[in-house]
C-alpha atoms as a PDB file:
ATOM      1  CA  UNK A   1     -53.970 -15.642  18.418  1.00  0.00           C
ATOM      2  CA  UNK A   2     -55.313 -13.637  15.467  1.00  0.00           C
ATOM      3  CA  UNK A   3     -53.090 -10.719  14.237  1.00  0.00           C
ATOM      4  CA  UNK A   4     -53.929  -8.873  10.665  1.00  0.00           C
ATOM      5  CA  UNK A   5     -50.725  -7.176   9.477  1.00  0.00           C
ATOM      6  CA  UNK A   6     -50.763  -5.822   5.931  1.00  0.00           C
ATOM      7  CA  UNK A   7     -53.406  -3.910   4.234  1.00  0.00           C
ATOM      8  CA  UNK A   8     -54.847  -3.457   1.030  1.00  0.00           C
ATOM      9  CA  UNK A   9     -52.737  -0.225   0.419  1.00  0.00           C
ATOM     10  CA  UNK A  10     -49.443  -1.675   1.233  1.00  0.00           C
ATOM     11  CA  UNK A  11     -49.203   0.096   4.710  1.00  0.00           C
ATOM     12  CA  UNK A  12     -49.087  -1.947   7.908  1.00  0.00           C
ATOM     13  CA  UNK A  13     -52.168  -2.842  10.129  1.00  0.00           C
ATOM     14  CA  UNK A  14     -52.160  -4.270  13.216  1.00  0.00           C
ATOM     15  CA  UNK A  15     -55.338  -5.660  15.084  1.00  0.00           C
ATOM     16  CA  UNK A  16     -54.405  -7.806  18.327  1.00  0.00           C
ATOM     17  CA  UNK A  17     -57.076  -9.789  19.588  1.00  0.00           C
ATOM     18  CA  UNK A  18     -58.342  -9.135  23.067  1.00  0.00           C
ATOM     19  CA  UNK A  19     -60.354 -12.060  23.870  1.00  0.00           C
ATOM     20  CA  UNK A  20     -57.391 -13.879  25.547  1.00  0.00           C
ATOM     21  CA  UNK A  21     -56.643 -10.816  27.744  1.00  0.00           C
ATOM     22  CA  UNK A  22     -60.339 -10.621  28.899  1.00  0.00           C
ATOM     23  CA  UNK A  23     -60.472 -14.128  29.492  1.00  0.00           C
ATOM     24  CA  UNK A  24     -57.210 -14.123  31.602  1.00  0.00           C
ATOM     25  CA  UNK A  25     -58.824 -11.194  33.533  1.00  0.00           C
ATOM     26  CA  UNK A  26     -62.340 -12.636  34.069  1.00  0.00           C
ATOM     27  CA  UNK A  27     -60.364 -16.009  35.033  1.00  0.00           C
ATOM     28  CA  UNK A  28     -58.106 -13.769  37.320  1.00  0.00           C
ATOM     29  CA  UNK A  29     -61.365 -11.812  39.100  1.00  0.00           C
ATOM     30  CA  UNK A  30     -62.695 -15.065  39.752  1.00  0.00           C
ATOM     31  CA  UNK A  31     -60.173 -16.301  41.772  1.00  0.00           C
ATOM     32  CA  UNK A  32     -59.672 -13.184  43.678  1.00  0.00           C
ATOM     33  CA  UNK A  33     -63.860 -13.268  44.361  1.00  0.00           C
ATOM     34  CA  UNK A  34     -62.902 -16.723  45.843  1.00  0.00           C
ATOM     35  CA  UNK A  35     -60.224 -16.110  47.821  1.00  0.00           C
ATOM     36  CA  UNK A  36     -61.105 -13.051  49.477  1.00  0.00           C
ATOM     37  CA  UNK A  37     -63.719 -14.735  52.037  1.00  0.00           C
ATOM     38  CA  UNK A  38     -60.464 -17.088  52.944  1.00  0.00           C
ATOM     39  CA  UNK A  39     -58.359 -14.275  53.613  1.00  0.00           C
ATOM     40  CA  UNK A  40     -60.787 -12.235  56.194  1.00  0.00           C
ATOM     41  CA  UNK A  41     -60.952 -15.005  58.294  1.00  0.00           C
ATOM     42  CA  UNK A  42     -58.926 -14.378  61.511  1.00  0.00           C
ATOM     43  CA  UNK A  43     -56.855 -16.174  64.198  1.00  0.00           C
ATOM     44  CA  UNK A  44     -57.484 -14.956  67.577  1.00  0.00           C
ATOM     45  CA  UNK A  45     -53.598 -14.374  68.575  1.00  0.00           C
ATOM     46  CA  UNK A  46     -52.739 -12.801  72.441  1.00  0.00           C
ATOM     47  CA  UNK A  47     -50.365 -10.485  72.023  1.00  0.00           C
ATOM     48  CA  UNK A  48     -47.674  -9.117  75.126  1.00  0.00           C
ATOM     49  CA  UNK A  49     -48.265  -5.873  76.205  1.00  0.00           C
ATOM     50  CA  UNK A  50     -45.925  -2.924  75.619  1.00  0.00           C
ATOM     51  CA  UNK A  51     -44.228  -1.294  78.126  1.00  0.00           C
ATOM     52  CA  UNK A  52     -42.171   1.810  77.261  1.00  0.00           C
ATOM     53  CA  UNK A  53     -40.431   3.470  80.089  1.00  0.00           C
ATOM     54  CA  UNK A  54     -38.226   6.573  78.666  1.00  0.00           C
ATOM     55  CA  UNK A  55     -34.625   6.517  80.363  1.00  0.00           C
ATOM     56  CA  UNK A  56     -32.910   9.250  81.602  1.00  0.00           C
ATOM     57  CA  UNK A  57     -29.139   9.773  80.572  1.00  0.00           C
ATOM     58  CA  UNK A  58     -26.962  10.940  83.566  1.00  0.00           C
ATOM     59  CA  UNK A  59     -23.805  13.060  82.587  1.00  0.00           C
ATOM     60  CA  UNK A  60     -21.947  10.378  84.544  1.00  0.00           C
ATOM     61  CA  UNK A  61     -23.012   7.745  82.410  1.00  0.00           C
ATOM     62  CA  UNK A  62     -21.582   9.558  79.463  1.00  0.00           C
ATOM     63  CA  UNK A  63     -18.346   8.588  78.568  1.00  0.00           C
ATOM     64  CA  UNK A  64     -15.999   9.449  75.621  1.00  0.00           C
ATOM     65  CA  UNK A  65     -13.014  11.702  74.623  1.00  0.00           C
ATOM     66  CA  UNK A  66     -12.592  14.418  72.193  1.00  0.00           C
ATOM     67  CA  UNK A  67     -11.580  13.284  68.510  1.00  0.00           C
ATOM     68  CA  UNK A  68      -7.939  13.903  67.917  1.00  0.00           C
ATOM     69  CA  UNK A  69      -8.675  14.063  63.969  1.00  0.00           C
ATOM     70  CA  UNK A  70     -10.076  17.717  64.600  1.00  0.00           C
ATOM     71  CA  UNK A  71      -8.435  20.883  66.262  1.00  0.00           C
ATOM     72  CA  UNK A  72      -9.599  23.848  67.258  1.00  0.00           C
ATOM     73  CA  UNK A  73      -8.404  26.612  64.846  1.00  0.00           C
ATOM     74  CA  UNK A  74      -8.269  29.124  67.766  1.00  0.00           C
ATOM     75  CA  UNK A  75      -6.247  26.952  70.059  1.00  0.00           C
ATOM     76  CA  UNK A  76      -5.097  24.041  68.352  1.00  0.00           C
ATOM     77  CA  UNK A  77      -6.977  21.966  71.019  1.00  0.00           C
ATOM     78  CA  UNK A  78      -7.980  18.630  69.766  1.00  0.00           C
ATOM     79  CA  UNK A  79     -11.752  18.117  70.132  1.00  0.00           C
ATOM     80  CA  UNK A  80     -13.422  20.961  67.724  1.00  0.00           C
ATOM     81  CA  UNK A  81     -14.011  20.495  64.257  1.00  0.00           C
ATOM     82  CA  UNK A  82     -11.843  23.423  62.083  1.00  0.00           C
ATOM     83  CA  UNK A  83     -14.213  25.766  60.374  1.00  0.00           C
ATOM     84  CA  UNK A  84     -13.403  26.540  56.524  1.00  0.00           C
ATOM     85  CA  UNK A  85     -11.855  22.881  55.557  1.00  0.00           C
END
């Protein structure tokens, strides 16, 4: 790893070396180059087949009660959210 700091005026220079980054990256592009013919081979896999049947919702099938947290501000009827608050 080569690294000039200094200079001949006093001030600071610094020079990194990039040979080690472009051999790490010509090293790295190689293996890639390599691996990518491994990686495109497939696996012939069956799969299920989806089915999606949409549902209908009957009111009957709905069941629930209004929230007793909230009143109505005209009636004071639980079940409607209080505008204003």
């Amino acid at each position: 790893m080569a690294m000039n700091v200094g200079g001949e005026e006093g001030g600071a220079i610094a020079s990194i070396n990039t040979t080690p980054l472009v051999d790490v990256m010509l090293v790295l592009l190689i293996i890639f180059l390599i691996t990518i013919p491994v990686i495109t081979k497939t696996v012939p896999v069956t799969l299920p087949k989806a089915v999606n049947i949409p549902t209908q919702t009957k009111p009957e099938n709905i069941t629930g009660s209004p929230s007793p947290r909230f009143t109505s501000a005209a009636t004071g009827r639980p079940g409607t959210k209080t505008s204003g608050g």
